[in-house]
PDB file of N, CA and C in Angstrom:
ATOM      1  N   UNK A   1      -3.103 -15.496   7.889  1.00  0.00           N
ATOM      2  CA  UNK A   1      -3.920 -16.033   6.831  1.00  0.00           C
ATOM      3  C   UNK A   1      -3.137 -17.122   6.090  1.00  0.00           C
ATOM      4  N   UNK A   2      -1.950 -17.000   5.367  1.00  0.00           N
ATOM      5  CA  UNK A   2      -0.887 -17.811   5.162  1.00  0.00           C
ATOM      6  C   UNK A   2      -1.246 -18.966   5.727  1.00  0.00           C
ATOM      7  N   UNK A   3      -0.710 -19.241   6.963  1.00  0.00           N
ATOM      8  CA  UNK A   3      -0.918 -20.339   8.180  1.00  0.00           C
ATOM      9  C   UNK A   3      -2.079 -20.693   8.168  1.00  0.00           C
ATOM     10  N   UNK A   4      -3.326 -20.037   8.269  1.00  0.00           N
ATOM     11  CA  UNK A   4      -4.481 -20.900   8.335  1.00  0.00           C
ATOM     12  C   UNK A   4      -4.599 -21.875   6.770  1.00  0.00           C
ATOM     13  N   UNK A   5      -4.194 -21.102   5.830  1.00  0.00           N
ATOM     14  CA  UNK A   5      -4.420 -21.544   4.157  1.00  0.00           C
ATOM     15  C   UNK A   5      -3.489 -22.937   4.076  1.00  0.00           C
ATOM     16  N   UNK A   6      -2.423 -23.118   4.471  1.00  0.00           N
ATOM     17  CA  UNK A   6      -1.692 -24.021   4.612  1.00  0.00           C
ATOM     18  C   UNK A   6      -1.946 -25.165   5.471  1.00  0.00           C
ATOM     19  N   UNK A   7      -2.364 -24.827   6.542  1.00  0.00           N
ATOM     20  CA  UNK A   7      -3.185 -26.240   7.269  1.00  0.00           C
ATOM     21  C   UNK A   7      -4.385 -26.260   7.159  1.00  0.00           C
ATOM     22  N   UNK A   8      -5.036 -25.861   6.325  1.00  0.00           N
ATOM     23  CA  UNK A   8      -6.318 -26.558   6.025  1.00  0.00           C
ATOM     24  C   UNK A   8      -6.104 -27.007   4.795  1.00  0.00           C
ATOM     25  N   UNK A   9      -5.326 -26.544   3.849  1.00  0.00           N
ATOM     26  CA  UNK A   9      -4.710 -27.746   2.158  1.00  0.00           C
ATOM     27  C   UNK A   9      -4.280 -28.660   2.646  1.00  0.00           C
ATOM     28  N   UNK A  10      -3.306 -29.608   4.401  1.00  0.00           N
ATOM     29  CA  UNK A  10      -2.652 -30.025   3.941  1.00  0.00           C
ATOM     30  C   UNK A  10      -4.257 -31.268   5.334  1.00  0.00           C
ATOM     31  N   UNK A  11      -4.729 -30.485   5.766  1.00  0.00           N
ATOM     32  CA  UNK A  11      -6.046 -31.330   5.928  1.00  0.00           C
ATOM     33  C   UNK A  11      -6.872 -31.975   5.090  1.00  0.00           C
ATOM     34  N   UNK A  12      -7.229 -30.987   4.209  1.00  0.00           N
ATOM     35  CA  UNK A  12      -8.199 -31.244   3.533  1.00  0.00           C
ATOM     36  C   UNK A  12      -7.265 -32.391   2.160  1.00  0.00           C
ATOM     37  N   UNK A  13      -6.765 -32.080   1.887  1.00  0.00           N
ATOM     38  CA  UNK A  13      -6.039 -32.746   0.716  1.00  0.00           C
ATOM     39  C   UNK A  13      -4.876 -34.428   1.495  1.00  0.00           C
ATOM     40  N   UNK A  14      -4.960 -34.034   3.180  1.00  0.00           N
ATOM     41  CA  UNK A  14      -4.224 -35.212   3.221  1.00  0.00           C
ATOM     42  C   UNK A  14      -5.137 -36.208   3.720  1.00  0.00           C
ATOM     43  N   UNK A  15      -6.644 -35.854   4.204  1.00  0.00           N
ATOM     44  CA  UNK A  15      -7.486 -36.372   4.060  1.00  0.00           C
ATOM     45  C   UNK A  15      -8.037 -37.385   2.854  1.00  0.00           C
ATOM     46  N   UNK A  16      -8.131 -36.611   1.464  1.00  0.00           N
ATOM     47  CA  UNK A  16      -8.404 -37.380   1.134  1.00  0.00           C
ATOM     48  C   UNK A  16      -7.308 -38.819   0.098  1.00  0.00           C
ATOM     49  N   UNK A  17      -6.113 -37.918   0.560  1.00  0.00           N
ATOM     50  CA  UNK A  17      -4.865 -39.176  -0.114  1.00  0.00           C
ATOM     51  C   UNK A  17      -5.173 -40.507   1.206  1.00  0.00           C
ATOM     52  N   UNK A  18      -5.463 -40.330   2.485  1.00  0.00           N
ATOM     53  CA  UNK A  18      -5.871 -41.274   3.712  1.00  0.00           C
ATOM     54  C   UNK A  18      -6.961 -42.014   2.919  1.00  0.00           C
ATOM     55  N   UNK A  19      -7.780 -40.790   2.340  1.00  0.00           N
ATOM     56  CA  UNK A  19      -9.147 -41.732   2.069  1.00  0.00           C
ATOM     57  C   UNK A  19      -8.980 -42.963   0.721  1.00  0.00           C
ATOM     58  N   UNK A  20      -8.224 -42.089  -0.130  1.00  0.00           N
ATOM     59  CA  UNK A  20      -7.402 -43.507  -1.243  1.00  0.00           C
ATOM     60  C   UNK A  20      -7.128 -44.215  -0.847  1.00  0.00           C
ATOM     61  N   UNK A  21      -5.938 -44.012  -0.048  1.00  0.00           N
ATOM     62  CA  UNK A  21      -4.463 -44.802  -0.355  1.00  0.00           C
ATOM     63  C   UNK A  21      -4.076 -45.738   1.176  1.00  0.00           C
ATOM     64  N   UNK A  22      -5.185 -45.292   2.094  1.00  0.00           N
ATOM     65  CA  UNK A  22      -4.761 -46.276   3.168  1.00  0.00           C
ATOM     66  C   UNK A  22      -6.337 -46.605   4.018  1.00  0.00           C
ATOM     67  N   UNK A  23      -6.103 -47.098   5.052  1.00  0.00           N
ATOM     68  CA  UNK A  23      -7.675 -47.125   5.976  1.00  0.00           C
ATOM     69  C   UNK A  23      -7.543 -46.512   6.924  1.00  0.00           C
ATOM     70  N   UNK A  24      -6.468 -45.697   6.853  1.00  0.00           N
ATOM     71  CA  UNK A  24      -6.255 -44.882   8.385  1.00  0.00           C
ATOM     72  C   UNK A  24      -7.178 -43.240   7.799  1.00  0.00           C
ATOM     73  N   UNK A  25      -7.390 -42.870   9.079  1.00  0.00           N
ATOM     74  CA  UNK A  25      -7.989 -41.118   8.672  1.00  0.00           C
ATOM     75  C   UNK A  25      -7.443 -40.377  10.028  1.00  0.00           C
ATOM     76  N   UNK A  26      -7.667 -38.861   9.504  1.00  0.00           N
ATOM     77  CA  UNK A  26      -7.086 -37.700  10.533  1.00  0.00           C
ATOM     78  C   UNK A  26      -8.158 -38.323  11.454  1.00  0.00           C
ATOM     79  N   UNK A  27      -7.187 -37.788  12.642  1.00  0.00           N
ATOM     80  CA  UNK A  27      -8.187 -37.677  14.087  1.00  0.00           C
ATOM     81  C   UNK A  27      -9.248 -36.708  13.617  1.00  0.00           C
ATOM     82  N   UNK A  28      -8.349 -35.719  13.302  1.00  0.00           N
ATOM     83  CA  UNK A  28      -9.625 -33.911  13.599  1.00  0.00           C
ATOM     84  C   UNK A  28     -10.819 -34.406  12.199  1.00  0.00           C
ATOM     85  N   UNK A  29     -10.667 -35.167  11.220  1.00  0.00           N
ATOM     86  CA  UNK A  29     -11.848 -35.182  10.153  1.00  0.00           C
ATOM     87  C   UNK A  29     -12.543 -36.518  10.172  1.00  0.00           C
ATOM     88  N   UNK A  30     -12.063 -37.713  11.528  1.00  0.00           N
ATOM     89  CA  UNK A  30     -12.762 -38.110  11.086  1.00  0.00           C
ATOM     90  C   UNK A  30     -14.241 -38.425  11.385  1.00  0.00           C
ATOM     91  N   UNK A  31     -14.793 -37.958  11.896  1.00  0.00           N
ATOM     92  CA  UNK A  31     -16.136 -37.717  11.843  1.00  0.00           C
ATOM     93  C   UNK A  31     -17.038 -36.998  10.468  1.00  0.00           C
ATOM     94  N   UNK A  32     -16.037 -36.905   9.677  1.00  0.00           N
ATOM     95  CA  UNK A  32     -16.741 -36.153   8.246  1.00  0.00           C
ATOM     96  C   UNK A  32     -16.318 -37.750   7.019  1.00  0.00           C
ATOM     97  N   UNK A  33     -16.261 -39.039   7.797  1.00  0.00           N
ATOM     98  CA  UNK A  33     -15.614 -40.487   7.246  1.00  0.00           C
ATOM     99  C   UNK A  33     -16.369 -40.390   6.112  1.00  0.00           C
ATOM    100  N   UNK A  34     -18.307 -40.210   6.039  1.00  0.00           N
ATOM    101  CA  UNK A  34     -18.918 -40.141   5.227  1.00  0.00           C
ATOM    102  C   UNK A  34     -19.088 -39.622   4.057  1.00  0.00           C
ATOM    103  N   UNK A  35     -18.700 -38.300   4.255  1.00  0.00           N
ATOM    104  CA  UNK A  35     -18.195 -36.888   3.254  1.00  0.00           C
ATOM    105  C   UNK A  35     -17.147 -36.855   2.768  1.00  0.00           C
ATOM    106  N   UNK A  36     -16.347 -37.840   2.642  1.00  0.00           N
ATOM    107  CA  UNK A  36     -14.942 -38.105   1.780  1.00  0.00           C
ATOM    108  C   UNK A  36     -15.154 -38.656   0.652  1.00  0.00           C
ATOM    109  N   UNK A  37     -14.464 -38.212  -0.259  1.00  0.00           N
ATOM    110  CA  UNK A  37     -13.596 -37.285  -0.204  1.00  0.00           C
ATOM    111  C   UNK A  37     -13.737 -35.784  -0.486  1.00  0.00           C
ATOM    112  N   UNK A  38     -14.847 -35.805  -0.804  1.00  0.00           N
ATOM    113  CA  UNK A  38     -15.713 -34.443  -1.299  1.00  0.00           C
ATOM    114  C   UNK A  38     -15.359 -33.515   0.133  1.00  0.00           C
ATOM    115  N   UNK A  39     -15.665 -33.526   0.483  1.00  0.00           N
ATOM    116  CA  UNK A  39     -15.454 -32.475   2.130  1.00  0.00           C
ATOM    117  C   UNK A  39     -13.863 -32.534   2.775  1.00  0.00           C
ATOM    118  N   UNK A  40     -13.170 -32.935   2.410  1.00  0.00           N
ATOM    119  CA  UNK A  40     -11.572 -33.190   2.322  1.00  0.00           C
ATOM    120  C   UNK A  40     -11.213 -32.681   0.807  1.00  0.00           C
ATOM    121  N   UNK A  41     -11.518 -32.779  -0.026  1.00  0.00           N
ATOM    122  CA  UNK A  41     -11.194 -31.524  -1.877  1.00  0.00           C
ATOM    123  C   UNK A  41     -11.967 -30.194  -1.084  1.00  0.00           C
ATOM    124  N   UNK A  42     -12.623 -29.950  -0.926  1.00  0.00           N
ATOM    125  CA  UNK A  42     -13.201 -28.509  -0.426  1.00  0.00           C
ATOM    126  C   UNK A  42     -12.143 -27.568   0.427  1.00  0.00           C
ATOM    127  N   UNK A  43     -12.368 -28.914   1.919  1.00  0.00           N
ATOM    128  CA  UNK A  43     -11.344 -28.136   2.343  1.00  0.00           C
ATOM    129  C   UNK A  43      -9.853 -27.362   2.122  1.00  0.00           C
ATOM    130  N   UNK A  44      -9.439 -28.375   1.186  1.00  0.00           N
ATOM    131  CA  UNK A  44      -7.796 -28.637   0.195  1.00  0.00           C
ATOM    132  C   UNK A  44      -8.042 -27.186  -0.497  1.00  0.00           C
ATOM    133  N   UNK A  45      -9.223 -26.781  -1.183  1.00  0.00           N
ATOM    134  CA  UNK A  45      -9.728 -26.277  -2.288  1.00  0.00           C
ATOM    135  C   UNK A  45      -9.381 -24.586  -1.564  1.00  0.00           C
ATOM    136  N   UNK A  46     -10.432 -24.352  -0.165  1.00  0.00           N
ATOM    137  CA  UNK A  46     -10.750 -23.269   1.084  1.00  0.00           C
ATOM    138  C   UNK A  46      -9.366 -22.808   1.484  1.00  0.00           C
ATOM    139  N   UNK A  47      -8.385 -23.857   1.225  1.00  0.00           N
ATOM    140  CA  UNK A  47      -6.811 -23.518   2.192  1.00  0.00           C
ATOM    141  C   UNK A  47      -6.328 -23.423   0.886  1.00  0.00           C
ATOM    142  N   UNK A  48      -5.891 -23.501  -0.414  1.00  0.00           N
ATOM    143  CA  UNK A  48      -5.217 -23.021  -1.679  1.00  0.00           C
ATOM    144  C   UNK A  48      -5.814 -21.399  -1.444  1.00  0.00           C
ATOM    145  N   UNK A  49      -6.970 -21.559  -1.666  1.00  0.00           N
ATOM    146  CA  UNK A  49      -7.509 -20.307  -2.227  1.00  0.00           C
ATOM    147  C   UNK A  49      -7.016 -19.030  -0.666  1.00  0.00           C
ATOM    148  N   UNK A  50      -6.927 -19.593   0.823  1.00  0.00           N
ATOM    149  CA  UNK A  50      -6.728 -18.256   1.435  1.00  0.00           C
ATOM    150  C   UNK A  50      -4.899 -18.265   1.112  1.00  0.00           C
ATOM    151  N   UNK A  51      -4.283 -19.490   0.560  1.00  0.00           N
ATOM    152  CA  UNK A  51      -2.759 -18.952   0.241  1.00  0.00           C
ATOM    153  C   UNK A  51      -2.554 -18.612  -0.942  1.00  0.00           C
ATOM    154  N   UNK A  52      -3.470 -17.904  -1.918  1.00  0.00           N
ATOM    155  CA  UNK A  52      -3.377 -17.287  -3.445  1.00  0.00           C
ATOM    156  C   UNK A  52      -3.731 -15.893  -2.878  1.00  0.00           C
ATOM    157  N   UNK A  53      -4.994 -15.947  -1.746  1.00  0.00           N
ATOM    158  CA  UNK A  53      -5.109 -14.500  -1.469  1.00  0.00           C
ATOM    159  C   UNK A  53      -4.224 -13.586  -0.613  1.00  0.00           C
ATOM    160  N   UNK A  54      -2.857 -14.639   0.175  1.00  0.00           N
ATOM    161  CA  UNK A  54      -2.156 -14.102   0.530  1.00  0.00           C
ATOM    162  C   UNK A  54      -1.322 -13.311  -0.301  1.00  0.00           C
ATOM    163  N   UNK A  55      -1.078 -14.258  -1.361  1.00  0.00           N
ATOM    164  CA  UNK A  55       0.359 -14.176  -2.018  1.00  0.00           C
ATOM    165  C   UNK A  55      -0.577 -12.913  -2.859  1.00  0.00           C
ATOM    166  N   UNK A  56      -1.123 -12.443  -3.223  1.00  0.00           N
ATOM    167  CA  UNK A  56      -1.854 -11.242  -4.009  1.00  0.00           C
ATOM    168  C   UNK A  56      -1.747 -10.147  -2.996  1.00  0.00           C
ATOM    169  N   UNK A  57      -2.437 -10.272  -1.961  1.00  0.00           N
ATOM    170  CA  UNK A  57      -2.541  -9.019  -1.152  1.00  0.00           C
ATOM    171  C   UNK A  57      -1.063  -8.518  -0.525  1.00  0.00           C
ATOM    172  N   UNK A  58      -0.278  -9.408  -0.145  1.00  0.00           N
ATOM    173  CA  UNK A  58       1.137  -9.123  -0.539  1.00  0.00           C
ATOM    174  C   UNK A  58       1.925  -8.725  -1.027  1.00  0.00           C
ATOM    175  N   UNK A  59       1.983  -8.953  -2.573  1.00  0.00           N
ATOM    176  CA  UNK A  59       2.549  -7.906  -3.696  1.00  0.00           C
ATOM    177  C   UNK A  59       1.861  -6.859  -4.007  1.00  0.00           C
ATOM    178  N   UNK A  60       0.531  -6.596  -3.394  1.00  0.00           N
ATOM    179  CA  UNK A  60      -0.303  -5.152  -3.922  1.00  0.00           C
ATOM    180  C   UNK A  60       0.773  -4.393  -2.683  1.00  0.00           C
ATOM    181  N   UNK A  61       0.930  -4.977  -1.725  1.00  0.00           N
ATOM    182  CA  UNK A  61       1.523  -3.977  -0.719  1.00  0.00           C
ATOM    183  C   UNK A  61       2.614  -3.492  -0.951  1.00  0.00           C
ATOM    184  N   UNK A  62       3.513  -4.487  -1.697  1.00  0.00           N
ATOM    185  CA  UNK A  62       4.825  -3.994  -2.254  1.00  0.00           C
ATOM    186  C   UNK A  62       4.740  -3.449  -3.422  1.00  0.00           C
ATOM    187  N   UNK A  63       3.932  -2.768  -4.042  1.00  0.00           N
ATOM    188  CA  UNK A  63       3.912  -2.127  -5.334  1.00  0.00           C
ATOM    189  C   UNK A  63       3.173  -0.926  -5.059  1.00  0.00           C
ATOM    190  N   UNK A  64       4.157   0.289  -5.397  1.00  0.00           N
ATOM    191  CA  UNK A  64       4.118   1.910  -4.696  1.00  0.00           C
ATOM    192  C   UNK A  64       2.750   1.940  -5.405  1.00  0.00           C
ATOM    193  N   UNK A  65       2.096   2.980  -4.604  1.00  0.00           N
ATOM    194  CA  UNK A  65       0.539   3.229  -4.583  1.00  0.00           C
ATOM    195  C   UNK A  65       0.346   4.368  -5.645  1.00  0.00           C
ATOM    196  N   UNK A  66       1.223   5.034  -5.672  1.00  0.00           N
ATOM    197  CA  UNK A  66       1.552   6.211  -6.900  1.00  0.00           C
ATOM    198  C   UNK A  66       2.832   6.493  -7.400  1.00  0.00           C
ATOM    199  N   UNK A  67       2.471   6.494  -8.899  1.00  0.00           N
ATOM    200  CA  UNK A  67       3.979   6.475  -9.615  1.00  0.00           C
ATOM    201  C   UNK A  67       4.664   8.210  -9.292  1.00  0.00           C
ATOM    202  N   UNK A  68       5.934   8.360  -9.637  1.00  0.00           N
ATOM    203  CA  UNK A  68       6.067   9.494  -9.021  1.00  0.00           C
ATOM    204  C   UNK A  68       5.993   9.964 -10.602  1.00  0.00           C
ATOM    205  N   UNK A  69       5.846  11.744 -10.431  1.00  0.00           N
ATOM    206  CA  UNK A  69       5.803  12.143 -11.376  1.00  0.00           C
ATOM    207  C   UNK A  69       7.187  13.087 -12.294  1.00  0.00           C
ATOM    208  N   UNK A  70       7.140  13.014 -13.482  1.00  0.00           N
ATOM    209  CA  UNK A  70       8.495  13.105 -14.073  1.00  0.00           C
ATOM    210  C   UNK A  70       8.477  15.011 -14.045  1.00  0.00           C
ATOM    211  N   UNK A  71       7.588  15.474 -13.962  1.00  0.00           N
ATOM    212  CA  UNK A  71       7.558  16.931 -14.241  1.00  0.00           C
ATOM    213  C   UNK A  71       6.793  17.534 -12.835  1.00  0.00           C
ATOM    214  N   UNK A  72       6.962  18.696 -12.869  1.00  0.00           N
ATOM    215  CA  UNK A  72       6.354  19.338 -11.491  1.00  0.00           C
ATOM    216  C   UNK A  72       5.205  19.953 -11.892  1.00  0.00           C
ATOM    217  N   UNK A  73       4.113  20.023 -11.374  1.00  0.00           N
ATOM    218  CA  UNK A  73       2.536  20.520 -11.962  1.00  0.00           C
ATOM    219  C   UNK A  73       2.864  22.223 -11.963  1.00  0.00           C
ATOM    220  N   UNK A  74       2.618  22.545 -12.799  1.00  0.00           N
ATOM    221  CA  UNK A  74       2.877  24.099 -12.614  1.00  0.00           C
ATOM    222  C   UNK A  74       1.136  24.979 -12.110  1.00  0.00           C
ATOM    223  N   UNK A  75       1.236  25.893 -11.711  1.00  0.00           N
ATOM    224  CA  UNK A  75       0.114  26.301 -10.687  1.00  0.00           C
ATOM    225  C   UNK A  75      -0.749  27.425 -12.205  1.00  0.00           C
ATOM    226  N   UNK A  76      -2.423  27.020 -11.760  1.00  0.00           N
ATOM    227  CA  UNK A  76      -3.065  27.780 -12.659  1.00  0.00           C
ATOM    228  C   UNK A  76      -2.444  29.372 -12.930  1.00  0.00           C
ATOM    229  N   UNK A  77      -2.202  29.981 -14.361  1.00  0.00           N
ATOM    230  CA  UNK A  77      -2.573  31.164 -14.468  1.00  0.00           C
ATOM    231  C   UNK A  77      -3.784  31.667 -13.775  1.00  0.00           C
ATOM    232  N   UNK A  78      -3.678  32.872 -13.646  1.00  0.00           N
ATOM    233  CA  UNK A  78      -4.725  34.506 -13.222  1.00  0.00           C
ATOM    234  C   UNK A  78      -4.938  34.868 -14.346  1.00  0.00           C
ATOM    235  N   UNK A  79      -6.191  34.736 -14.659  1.00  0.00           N
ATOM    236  CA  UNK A  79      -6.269  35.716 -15.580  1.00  0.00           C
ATOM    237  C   UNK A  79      -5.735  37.603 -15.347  1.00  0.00           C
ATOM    238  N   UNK A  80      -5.467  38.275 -16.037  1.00  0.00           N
ATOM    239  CA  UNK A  80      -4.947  39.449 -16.272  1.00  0.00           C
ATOM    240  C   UNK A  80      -6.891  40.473 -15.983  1.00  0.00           C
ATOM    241  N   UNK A  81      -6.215  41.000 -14.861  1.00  0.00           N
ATOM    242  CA  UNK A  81      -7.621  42.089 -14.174  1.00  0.00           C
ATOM    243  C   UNK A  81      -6.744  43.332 -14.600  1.00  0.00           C
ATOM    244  N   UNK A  82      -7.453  44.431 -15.001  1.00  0.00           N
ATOM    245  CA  UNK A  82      -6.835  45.550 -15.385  1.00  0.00           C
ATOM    246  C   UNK A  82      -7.110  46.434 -13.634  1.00  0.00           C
ATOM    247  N   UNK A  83      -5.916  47.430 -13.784  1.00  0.00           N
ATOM    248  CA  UNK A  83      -5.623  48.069 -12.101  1.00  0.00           C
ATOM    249  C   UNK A  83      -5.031  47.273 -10.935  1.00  0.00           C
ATOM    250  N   UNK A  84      -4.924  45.692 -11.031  1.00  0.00           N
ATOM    251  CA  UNK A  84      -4.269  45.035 -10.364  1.00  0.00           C
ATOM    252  C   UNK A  84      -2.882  44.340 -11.305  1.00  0.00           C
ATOM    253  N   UNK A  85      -1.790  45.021 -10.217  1.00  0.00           N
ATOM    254  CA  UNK A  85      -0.434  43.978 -10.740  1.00  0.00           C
ATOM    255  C   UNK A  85      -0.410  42.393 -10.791  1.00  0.00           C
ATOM    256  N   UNK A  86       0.118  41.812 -11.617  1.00  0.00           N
ATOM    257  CA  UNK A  86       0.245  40.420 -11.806  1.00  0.00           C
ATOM    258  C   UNK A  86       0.836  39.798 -10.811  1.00  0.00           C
ATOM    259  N   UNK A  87       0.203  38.550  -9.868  1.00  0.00           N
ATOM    260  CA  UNK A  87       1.091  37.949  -9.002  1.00  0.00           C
ATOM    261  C   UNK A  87       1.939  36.849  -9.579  1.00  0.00           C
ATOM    262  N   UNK A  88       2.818  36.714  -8.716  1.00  0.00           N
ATOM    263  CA  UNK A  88       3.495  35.512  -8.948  1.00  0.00           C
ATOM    264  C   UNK A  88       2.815  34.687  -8.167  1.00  0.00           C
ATOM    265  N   UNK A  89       2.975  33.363  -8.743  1.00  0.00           N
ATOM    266  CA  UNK A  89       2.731  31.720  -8.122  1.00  0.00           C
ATOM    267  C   UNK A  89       3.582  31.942  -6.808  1.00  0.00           C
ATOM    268  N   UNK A  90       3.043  30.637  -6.102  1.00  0.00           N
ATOM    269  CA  UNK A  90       4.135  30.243  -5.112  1.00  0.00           C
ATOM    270  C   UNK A  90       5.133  28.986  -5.353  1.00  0.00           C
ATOM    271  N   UNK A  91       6.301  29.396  -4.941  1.00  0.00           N
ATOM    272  CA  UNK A  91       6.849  28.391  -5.645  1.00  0.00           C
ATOM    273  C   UNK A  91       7.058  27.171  -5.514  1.00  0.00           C
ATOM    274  N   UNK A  92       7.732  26.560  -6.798  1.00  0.00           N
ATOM    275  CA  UNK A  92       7.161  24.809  -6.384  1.00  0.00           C
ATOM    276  C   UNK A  92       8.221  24.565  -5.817  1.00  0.00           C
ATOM    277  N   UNK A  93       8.158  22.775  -5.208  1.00  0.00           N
ATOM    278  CA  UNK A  93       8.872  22.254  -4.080  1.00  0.00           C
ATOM    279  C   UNK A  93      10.107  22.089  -5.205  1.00  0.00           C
ATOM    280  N   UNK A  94      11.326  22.335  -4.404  1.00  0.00           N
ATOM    281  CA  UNK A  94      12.753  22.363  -5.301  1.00  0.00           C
ATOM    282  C   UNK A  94      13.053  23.183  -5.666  1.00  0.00           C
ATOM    283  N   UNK A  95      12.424  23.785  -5.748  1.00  0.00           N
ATOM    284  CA  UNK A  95      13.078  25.650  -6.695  1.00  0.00           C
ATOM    285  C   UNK A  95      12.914  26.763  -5.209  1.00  0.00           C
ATOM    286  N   UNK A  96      14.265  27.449  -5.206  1.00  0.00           N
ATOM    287  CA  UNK A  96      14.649  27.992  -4.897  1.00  0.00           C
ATOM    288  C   UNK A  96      13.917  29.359  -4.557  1.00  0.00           C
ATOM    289  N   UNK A  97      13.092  29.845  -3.149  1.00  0.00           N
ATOM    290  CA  UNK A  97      12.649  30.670  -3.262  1.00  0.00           C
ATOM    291  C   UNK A  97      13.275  32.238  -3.191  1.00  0.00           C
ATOM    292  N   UNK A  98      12.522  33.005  -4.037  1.00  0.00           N
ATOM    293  CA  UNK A  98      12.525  34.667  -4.352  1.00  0.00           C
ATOM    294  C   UNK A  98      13.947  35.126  -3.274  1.00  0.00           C
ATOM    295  N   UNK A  99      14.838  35.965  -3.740  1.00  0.00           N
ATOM    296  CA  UNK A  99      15.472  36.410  -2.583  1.00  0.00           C
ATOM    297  C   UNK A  99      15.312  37.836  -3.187  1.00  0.00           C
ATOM    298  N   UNK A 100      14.980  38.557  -1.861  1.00  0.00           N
ATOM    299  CA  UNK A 100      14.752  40.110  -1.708  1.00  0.00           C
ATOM    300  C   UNK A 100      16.363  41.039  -0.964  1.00  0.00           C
ATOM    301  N   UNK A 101      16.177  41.974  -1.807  1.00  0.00           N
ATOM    302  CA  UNK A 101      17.611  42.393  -0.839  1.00  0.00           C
ATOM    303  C   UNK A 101      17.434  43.237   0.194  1.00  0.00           C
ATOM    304  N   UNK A 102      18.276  43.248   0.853  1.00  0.00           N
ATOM    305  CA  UNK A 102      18.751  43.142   2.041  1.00  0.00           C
ATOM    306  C   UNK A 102      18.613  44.476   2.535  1.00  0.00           C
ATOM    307  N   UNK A 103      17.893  44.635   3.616  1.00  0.00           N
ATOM    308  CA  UNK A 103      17.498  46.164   4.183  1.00  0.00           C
ATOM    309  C   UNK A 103      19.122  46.882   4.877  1.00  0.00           C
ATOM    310  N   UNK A 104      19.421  48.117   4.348  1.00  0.00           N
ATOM    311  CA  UNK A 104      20.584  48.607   4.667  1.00  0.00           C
ATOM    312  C   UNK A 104      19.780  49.714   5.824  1.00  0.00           C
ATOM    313  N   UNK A 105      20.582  49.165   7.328  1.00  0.00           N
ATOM    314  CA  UNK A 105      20.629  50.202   8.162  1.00  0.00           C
ATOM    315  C   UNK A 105      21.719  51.235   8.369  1.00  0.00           C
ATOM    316  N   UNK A 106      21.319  52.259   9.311  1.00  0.00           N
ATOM    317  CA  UNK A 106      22.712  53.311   9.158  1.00  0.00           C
ATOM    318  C   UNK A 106      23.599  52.282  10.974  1.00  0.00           C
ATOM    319  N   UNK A 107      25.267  53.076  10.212  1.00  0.00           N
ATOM    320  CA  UNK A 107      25.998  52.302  11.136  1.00  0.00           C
ATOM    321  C   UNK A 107      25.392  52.335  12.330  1.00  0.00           C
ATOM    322  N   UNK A 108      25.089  52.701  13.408  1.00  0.00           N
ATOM    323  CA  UNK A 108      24.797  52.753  14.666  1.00  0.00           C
ATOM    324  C   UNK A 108      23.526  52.008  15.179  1.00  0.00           C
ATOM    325  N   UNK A 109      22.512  51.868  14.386  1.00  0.00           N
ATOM    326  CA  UNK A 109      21.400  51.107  14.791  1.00  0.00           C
ATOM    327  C   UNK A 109      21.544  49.723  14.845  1.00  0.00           C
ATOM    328  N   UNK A 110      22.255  49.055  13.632  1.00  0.00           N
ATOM    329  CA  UNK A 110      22.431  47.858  12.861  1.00  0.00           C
ATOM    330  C   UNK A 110      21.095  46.859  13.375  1.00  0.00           C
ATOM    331  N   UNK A 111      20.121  47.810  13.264  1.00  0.00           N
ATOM    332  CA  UNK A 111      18.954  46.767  12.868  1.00  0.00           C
ATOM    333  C   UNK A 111      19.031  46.009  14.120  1.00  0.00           C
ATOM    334  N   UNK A 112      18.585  46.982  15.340  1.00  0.00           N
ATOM    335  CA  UNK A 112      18.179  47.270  16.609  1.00  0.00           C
ATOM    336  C   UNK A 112      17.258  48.307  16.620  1.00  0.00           C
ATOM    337  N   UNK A 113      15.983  47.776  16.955  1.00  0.00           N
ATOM    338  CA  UNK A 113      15.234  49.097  16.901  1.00  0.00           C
ATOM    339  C   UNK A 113      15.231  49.581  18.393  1.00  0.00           C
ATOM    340  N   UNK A 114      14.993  51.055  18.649  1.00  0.00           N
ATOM    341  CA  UNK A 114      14.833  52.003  19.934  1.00  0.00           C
ATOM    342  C   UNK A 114      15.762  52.072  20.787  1.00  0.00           C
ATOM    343  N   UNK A 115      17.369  51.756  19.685  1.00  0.00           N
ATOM    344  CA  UNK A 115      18.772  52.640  20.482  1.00  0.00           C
ATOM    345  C   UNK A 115      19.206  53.365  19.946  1.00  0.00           C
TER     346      UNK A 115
END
């Protein structure tokens, strides 16, 4: 897009400095001899505008899509049901999950089952 925006400004706009400033014209415009300089500013006008929409859609790409966040969302409360124990959340990313201890077998099995 760049590339197309750039040779058609330097058509359209060197068109019509030809059409001022000398008696010569582009090969590729001149059959539009009549429509000068008006149709040579357009074109100038068509090729600025696709190299403004480069240079925009460009920096949207380089600018992160979501800011990160400074705190970690903490997970809805349960309300409190009577006859059921309170669960815990699961835990959030970074924190260290629950450690349970450690099942003690007797010497000889060591947590081999069916010898």
């Amino acid at each position: 897009m760049l590339r197309a925006g750039v040779l058609l400004t330097i058509l359209g706009f060197g068109s019509v400095g030809f059409h001022y400033w000398s008696d010569r014209q582009l090969a590729i415009l001149i059959w539009a001899e009549d429509y000068q300089p008006a149709l040579g500013s357009v074109i100038g006008v068509l090729g600025l505008a696709l190299v403004v929409a480069h240079v925009v859609l460009s920096k949207r790409k380089q600018q992160p899509s979501a800011p990160q966040q400074a705190f970690p969302q903490q997970a809805p409360q349960q309300p409190f049901q009577a006859g059921q124990p309170p669960q815990q959340p699961f835990p959030q990313p970074g924190q260290a999950p629950q450690q349970f201890p450690q099942q003690q077998f007797p010497p000889n099995q060591q947590g081999r089952p069916g010898r």
